[in-house]
C-alpha atoms as a PDB file:
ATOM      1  CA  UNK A   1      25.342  22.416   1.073  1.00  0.00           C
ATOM      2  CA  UNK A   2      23.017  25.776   2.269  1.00  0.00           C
ATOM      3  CA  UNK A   3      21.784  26.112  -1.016  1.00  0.00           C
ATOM      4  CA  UNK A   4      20.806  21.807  -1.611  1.00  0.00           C
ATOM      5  CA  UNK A   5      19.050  22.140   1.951  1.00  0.00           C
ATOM      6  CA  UNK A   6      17.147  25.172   1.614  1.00  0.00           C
ATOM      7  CA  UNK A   7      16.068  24.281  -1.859  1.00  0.00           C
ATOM      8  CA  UNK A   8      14.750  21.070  -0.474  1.00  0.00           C
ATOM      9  CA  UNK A   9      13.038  22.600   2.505  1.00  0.00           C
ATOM     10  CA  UNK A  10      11.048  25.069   0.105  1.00  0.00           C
ATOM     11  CA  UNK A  11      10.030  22.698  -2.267  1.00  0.00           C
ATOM     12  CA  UNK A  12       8.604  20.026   0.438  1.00  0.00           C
ATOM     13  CA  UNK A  13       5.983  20.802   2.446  1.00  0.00           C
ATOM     14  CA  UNK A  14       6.592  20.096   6.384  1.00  0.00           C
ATOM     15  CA  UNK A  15       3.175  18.164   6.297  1.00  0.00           C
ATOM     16  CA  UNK A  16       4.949  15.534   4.105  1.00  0.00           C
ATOM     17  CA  UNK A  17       7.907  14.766   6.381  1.00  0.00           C
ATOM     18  CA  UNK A  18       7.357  12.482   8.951  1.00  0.00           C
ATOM     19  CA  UNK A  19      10.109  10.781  11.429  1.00  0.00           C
ATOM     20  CA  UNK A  20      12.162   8.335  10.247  1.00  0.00           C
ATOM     21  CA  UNK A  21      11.852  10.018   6.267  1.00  0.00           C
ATOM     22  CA  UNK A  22      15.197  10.429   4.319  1.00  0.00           C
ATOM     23  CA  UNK A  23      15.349  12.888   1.232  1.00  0.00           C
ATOM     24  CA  UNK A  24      17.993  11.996  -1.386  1.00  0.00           C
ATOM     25  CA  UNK A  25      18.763  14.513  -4.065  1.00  0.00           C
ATOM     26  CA  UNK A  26      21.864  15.354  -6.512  1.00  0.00           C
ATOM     27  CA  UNK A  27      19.705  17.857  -8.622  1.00  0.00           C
ATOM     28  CA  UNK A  28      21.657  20.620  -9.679  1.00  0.00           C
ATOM     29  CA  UNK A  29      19.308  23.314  -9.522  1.00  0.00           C
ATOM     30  CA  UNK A  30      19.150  22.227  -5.874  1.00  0.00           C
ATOM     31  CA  UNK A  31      22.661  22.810  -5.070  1.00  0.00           C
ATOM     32  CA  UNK A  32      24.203  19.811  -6.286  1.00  0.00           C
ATOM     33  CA  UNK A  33      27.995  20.188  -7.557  1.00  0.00           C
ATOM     34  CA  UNK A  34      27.522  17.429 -10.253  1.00  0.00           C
ATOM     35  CA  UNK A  35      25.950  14.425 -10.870  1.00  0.00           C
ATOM     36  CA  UNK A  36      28.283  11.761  -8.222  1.00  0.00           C
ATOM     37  CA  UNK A  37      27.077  13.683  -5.508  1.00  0.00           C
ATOM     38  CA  UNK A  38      24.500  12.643  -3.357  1.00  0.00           C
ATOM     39  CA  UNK A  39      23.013  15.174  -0.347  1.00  0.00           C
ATOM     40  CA  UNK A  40      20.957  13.227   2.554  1.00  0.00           C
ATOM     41  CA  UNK A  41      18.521  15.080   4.253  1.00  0.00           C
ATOM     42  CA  UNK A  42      17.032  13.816   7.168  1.00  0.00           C
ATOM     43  CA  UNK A  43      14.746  15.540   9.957  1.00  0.00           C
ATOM     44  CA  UNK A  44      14.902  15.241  13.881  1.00  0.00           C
ATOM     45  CA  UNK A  45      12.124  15.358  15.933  1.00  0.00           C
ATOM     46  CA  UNK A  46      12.327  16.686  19.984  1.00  0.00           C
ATOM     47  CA  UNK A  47       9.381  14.162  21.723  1.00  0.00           C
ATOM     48  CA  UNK A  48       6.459  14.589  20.273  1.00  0.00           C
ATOM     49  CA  UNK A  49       6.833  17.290  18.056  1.00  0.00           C
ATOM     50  CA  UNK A  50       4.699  17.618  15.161  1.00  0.00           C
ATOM     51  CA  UNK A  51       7.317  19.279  12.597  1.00  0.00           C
ATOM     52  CA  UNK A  52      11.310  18.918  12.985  1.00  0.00           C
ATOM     53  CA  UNK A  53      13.395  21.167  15.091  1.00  0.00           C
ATOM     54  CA  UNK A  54      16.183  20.580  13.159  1.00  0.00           C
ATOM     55  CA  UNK A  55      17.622  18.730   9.532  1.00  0.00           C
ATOM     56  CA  UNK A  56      20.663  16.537   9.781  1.00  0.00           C
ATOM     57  CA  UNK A  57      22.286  16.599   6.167  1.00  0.00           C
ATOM     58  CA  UNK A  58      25.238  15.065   4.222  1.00  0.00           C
ATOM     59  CA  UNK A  59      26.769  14.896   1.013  1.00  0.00           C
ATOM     60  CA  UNK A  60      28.751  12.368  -0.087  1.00  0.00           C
ATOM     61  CA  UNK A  61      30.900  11.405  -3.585  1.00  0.00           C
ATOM     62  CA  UNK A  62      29.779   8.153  -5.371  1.00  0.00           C
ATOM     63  CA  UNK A  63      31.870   6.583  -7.676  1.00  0.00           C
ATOM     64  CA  UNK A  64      28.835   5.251  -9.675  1.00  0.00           C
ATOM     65  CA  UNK A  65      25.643   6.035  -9.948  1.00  0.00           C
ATOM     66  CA  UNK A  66      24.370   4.497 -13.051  1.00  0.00           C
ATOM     67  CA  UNK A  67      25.868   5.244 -16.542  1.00  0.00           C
ATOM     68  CA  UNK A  68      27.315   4.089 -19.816  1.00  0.00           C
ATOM     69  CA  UNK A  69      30.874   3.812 -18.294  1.00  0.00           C
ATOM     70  CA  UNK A  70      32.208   3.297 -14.996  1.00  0.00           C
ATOM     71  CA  UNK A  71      31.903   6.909 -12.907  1.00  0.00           C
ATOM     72  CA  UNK A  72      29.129   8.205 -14.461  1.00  0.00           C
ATOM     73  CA  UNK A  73      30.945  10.190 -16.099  1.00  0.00           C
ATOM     74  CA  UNK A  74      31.363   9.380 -20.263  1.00  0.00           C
ATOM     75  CA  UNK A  75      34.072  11.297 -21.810  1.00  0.00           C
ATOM     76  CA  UNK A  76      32.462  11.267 -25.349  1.00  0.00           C
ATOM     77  CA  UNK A  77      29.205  12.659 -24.099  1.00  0.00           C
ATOM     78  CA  UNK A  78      27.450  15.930 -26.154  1.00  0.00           C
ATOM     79  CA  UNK A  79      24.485  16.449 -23.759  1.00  0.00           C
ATOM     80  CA  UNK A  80      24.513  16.307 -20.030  1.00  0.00           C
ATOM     81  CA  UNK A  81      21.076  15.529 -17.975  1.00  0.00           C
ATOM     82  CA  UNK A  82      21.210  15.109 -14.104  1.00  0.00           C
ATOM     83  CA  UNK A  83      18.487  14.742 -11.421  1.00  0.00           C
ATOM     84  CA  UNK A  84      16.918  11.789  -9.617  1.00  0.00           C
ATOM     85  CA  UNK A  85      13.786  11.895  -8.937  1.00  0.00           C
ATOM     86  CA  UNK A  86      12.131   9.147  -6.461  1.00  0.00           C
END
């Protein structure tokens, strides 16, 4: 969970987060275990801060997120691509 938040920090810049913003992400080269999970990062702002003070995050298992079967998951696959971009 470090590693998908950090990732996500360094490749956003703080001028393109503003309150209320969520950031989905089940990249794996951002920390993601495999392709059902989904990490939530959201920012909190203190009054009328500028930048956050802090990130609330969350990861949590989907059962499908789009595939050929149900679970994502094909048995009979032979390549493997994950990431969702938005």
């Amino acid at each position: 969970m470090q590693a998908a938040v950090k990732y996500q920090l360094e490749s956003l810049s703080y001028d393109g987060i503003s309150e209320g913003d969520v950031i989905l992400c089940n990249h794996p080269k951002a920390g993601g275990s495999h392709l059902p999970d989904l990490t939530v990062l959201t920012p909190v702002y203190h009054k009328h801060s500028k930048t956050p003070v802090f990130f609330v995050a969350n990861r949590g298992h989907h059962a499908d997120i789009g595939g050929l079967v149900p679970g994502s998951m094909p048995p009979h696959s032979t390549s493997l691509e994950q990431a969702l971009y938005l």
